[in-house]
Protein backbone atom coordinates (compact mmCIF):
# COMPACT_ATOMS: atom_id res chain seq x y z
CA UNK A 1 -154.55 110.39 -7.63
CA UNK A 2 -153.06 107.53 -6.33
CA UNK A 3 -154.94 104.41 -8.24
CA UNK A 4 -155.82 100.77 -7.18
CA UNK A 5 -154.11 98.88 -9.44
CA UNK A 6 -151.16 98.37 -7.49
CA UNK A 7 -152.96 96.36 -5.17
CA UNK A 8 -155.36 94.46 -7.89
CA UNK A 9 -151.92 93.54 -9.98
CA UNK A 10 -149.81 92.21 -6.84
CA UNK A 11 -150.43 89.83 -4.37
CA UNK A 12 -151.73 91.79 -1.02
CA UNK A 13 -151.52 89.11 1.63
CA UNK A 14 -150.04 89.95 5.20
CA UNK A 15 -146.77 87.96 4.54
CA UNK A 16 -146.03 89.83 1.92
CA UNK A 17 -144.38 93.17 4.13
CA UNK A 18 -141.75 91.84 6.98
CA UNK A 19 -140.95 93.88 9.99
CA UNK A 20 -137.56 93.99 7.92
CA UNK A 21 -139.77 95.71 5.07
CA UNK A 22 -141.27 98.18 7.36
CA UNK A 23 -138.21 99.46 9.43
CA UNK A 24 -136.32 99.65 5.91
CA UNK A 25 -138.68 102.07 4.86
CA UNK A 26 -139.98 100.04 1.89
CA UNK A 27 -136.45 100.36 0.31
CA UNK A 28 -137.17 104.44 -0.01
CA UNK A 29 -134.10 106.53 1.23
CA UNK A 30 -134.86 108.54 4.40
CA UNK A 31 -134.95 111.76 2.32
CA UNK A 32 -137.70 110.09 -0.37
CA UNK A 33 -139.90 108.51 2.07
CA UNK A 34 -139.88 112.02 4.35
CA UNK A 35 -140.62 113.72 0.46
CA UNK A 36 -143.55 111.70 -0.28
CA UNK A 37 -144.95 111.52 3.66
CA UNK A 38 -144.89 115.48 3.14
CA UNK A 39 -146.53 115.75 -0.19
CA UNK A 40 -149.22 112.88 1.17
CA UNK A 41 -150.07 114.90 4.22
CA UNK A 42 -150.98 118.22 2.11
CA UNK A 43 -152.53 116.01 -0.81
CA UNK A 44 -154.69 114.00 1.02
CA UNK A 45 -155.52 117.29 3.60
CA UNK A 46 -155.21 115.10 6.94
CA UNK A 47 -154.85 118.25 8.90
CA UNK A 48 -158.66 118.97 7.65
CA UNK A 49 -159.33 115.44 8.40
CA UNK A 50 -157.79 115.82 12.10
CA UNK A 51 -160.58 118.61 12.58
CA UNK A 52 -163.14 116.55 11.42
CA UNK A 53 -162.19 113.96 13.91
CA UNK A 54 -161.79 116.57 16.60
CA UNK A 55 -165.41 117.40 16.50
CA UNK A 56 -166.89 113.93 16.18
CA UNK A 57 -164.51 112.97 19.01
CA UNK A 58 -165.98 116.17 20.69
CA UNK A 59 -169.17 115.17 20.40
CA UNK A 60 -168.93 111.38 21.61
CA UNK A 61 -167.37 112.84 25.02
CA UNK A 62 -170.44 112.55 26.72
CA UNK A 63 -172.14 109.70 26.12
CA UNK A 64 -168.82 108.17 26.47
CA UNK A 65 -168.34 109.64 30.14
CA UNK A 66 -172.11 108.31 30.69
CA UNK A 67 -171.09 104.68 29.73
CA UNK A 68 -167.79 104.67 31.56
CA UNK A 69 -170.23 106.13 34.68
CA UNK A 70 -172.88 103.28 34.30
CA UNK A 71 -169.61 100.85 34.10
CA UNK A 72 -168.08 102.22 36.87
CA UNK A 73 -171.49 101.42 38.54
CA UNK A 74 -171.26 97.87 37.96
CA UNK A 75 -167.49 97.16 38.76
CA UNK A 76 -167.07 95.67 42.52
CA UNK A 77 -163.94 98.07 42.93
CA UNK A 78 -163.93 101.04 45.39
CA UNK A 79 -163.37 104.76 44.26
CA UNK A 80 -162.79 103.00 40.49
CA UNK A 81 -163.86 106.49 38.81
CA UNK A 82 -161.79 109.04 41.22
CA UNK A 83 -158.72 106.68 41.25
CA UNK A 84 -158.75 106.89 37.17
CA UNK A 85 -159.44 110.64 37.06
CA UNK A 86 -156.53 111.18 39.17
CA UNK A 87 -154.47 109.26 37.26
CA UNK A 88 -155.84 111.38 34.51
CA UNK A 89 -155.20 114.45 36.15
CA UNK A 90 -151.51 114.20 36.28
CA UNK A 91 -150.78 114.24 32.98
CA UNK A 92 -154.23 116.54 31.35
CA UNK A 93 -154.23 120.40 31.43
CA UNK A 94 -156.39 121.13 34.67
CA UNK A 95 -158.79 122.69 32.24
CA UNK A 96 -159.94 119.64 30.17
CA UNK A 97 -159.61 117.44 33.59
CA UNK A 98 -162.23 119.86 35.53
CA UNK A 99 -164.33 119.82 32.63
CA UNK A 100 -164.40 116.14 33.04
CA UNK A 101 -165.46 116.30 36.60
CA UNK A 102 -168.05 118.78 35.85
CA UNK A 103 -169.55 116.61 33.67
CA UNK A 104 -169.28 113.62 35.47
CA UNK A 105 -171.12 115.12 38.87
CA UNK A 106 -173.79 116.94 36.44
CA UNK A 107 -174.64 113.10 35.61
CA UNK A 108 -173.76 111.11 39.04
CA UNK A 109 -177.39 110.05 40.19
CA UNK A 110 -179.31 110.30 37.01
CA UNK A 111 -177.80 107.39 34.92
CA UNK A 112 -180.65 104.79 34.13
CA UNK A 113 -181.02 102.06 32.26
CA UNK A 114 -182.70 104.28 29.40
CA UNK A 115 -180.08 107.22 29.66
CA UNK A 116 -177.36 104.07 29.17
CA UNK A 117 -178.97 102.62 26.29
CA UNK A 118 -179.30 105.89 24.50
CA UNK A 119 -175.97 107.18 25.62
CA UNK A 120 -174.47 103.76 24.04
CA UNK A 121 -176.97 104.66 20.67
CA UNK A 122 -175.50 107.86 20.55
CA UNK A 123 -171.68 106.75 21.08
CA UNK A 124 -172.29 104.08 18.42
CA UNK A 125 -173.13 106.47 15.86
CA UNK A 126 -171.17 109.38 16.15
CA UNK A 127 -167.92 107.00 16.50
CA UNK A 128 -169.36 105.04 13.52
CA UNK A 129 -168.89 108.16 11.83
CA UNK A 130 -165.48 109.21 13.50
CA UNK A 131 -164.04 105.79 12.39
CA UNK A 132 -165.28 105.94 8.71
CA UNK A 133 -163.85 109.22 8.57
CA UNK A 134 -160.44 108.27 9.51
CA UNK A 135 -161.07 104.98 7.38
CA UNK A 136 -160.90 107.85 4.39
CA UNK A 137 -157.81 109.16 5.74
CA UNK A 138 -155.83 105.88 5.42
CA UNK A 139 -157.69 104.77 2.12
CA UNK A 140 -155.81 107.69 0.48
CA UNK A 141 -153.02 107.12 2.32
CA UNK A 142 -152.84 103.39 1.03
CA UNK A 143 -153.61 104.72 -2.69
CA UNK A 144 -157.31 103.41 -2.36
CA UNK A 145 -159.80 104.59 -4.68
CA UNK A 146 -162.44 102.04 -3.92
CA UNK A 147 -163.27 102.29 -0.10
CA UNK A 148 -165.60 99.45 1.40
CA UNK A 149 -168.84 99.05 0.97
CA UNK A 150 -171.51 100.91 3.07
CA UNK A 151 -172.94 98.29 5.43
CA UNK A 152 -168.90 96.79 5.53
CA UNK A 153 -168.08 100.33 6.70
CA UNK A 154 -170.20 100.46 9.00
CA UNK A 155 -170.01 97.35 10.62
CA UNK A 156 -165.76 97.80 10.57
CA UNK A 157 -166.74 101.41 12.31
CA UNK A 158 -168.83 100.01 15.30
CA UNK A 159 -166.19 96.64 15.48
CA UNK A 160 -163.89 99.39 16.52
CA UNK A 161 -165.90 101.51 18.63
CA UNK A 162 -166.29 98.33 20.53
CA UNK A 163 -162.70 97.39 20.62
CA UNK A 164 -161.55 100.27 22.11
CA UNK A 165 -164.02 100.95 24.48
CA UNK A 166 -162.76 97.68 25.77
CA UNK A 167 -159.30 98.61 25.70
CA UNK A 168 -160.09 101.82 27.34
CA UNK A 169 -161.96 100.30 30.10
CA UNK A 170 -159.05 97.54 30.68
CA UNK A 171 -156.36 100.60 30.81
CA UNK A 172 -158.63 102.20 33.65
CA UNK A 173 -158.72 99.14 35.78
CA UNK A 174 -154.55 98.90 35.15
CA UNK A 175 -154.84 102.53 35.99
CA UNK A 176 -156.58 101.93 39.32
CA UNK A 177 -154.96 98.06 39.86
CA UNK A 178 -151.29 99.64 39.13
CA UNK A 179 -150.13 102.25 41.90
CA UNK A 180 -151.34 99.79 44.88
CA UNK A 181 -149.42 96.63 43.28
CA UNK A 182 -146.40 99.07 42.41
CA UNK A 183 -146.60 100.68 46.18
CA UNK A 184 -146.38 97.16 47.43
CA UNK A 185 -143.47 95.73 45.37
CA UNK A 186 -141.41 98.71 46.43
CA UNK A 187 -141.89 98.33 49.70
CA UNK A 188 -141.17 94.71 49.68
CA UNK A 189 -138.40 95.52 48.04
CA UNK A 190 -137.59 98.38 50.17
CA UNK A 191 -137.48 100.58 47.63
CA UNK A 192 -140.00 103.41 48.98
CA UNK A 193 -137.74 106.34 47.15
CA UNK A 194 -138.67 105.26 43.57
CA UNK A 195 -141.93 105.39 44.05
CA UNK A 196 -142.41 108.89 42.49
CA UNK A 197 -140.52 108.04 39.26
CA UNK A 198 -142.03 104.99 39.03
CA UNK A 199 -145.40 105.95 39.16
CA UNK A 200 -144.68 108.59 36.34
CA UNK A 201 -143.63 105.47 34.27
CA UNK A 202 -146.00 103.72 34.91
CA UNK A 203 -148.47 106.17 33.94
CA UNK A 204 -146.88 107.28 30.86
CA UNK A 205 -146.33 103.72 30.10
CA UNK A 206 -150.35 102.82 30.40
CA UNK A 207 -150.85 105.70 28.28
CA UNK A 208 -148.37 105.07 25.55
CA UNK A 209 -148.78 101.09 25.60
CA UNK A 210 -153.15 102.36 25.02
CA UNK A 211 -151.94 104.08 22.37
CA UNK A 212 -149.28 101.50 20.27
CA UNK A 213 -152.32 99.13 20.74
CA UNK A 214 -154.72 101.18 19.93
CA UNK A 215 -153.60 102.52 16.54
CA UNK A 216 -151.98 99.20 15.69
CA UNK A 217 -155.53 97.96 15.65
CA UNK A 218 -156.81 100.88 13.42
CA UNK A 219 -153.84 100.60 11.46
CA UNK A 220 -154.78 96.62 10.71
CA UNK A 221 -158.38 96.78 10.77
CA UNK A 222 -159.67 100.28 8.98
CA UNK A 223 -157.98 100.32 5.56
CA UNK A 224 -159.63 99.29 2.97
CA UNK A 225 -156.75 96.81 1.66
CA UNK A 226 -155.62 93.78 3.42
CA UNK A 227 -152.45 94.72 5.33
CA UNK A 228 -151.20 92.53 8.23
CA UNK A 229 -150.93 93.13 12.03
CA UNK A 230 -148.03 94.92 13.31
CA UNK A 231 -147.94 96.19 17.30
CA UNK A 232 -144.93 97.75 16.34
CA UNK A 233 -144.53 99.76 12.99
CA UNK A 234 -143.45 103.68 11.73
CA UNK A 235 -146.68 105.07 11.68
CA UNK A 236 -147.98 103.28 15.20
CA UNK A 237 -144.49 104.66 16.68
CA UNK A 238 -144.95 108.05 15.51
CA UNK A 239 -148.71 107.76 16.49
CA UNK A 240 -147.96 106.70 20.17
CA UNK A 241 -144.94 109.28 21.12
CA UNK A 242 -146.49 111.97 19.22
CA UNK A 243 -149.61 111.18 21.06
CA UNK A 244 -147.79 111.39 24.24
CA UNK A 245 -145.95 114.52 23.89
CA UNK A 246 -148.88 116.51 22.56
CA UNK A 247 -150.37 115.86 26.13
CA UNK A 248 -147.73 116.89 28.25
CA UNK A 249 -147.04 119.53 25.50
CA UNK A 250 -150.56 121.01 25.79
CA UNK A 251 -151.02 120.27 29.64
CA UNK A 252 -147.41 122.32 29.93
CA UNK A 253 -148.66 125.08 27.47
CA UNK A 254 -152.26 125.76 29.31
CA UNK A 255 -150.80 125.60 32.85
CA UNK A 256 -147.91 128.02 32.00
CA UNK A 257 -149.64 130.65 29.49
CA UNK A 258 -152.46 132.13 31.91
CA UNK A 259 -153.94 133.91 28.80
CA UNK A 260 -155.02 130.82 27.64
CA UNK A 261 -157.98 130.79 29.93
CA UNK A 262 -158.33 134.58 29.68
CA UNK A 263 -159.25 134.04 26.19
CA UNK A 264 -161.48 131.22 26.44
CA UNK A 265 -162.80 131.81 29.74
CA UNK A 266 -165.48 128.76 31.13
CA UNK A 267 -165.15 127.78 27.47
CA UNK A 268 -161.31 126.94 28.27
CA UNK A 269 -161.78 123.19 28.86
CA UNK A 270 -163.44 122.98 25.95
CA UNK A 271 -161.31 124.94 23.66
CA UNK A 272 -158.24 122.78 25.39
CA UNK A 273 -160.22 119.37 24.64
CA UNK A 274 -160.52 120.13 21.27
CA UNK A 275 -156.81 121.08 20.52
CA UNK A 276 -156.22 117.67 22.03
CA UNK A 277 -158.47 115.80 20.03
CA UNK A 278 -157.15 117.38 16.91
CA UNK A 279 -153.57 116.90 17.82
CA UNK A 280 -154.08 113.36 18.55
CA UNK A 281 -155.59 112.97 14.93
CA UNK A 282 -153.02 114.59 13.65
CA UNK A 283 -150.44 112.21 14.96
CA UNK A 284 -152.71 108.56 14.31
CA UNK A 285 -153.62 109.74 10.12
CA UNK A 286 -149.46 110.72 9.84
CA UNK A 287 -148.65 107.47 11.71
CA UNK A 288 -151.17 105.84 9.03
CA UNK A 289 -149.73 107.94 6.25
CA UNK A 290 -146.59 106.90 7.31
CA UNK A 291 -147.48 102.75 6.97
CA UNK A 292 -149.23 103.41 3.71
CA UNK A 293 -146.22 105.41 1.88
CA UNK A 294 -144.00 102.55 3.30
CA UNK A 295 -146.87 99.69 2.12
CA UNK A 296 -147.28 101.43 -1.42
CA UNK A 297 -143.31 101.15 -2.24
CA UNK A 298 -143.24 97.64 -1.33
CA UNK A 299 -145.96 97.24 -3.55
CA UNK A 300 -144.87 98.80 -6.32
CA UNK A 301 -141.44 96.98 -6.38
CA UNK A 302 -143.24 94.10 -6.32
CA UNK A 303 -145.50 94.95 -8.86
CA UNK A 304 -142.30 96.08 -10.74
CA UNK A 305 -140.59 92.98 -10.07
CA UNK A 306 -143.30 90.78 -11.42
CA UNK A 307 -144.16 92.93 -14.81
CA UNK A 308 -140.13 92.12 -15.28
CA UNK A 309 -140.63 88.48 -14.18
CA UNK A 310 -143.34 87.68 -16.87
């Protein structure tokens, strides 16, 4: 077990790793830093972890979709919820995107202010818990053995539950606020005949720039040890495109292998949901396991460096 001393004997601040630092892999050869990701990944048992995150993310689908429904309510912008779940649509396996809709008619009409507040309840605590596991994810990953406190845990789980429900719901307005601005700037332009291509990148490009943000912030603000803020590192990189090809991996695998629905059946959407919630934890605790392996060589050199120095 990896111990805490490294970062108890060595300074920790966030100047002490450069972008240089990161991208150089902490001074590890490519073959010793793949090694040691490979070896963290079955220690630490992040594929177990990536279930555990499927189900809590699972089970926060709901009162999430009844929050983004009361939102919805409240913005002053026309067909805000269809233009989003089309947007959705074109990249999600049918399956998890009519499971969506389902949903969201089953609750059009019945969302009250008491439904809303104990939707939001609900939402707080089960991604309370979804954060704090991950937190444990990237505490071993970082070599912690000493996680946070319990009220500091939980407060750090429902900062972030917060965050990114604000992220989310700025990506869905850039979701809804993008195709009209791009339609118009093409035509100004006159260039109607990339307006196909474009909107694909655009799409992807909300989805992936959600993403880098996204797990840059967990990345920064979940571990247990001071680490500084990179938008750009390894682990949010392999987080992001790995992210982004396990949806148009799965959407392309559901669509094109009937079977898959013959075996789930009405339970398909779910089933599908599921594999992507997993797959997408999969991706954000490697991309983590990925900064801390990088982070826990540069602190051990320097640890290293000052044992020699004194």
């Amino acid at each position: 077990m990896l111990k805490t001393s490294r970062y108890s004997e060595a300074p920790t601040g966030s100047d002490q790793v450069t972008y240089a630092q990161l991208w150089s892999l902490g001074g590890l050869s490519f073959r010793e830093f793949v090694i040691q990701s490979v070896r963290g990944f079955l220690r630490l048992q992040l594929s177990a972890r990536s279930a555990a995150l499927a189900h809590y993310a699972l089970f926060s689908t709901a009162p999430l979709l009844i929050l983004i429904l009361a939102v919805s309510a409240l913005l002053p912008i026309e067909q805000f919820l269809e233009t989003t779940l089309k947007a959705v649509e074109a990249g999600m396996p049918a399956n998890i995107v009519s499971l969506i809709r389902k949903q969201i008619s089953g609750m059009e009409g019945s969302i009250n202010v008491t439904l809303t507040v104990g939707s939001a309840f609900l939402l707080m605590t089960t991604g309370s818990r979804l954060f704090r596991t991950f937190g444990q994810g990237l505490d071993g990953a970082y070599g912690v053995d000493a996680p946070r406190k319990f009220f500091a845990a939980r407060l750090i789980s429902l900062l972030m539950v917060f965050l990114l429900l604000v992220l989310l719901l700025v990506t869905m307005v850039a979701l809804v606020f993008g195709p009209p601005i791009m339609r118009y700037l093409l035509r100004e332009l006159q260039l109607e005949w990339l307006q196909s291509p474009t909107y694909l990148l655009a799409r992807w490009g909300l989805q992936a720039g959600f993403m880098l943000v996204a797990s840059s912030l967990l990345y920064w603000i979940v571990p247990s040890v001071k680490v500084g803020y990179y938008l750009v590192s390894p682990g949010s990189l392999v987080a992001t495109v790995g992210s982004v090809a396990a949806t148009i991996g799965l959407g392309i695998y559901v669509d094109s292998f009937h079977r898959f629905n013959e075996i789930y059946g009405t339970l398909g959407g779910i089933a599908a949901l599921l594999i992507w919630f997993h797959l997408t934890g999969v991706f954000l605790l490697t991309g983590g396991l990925i900064n801390g392996t990088i982070h826990q060589s540069i602190i051990g050199k320097a640890t290293i460096d000052q044992e020699t120095a004194n």
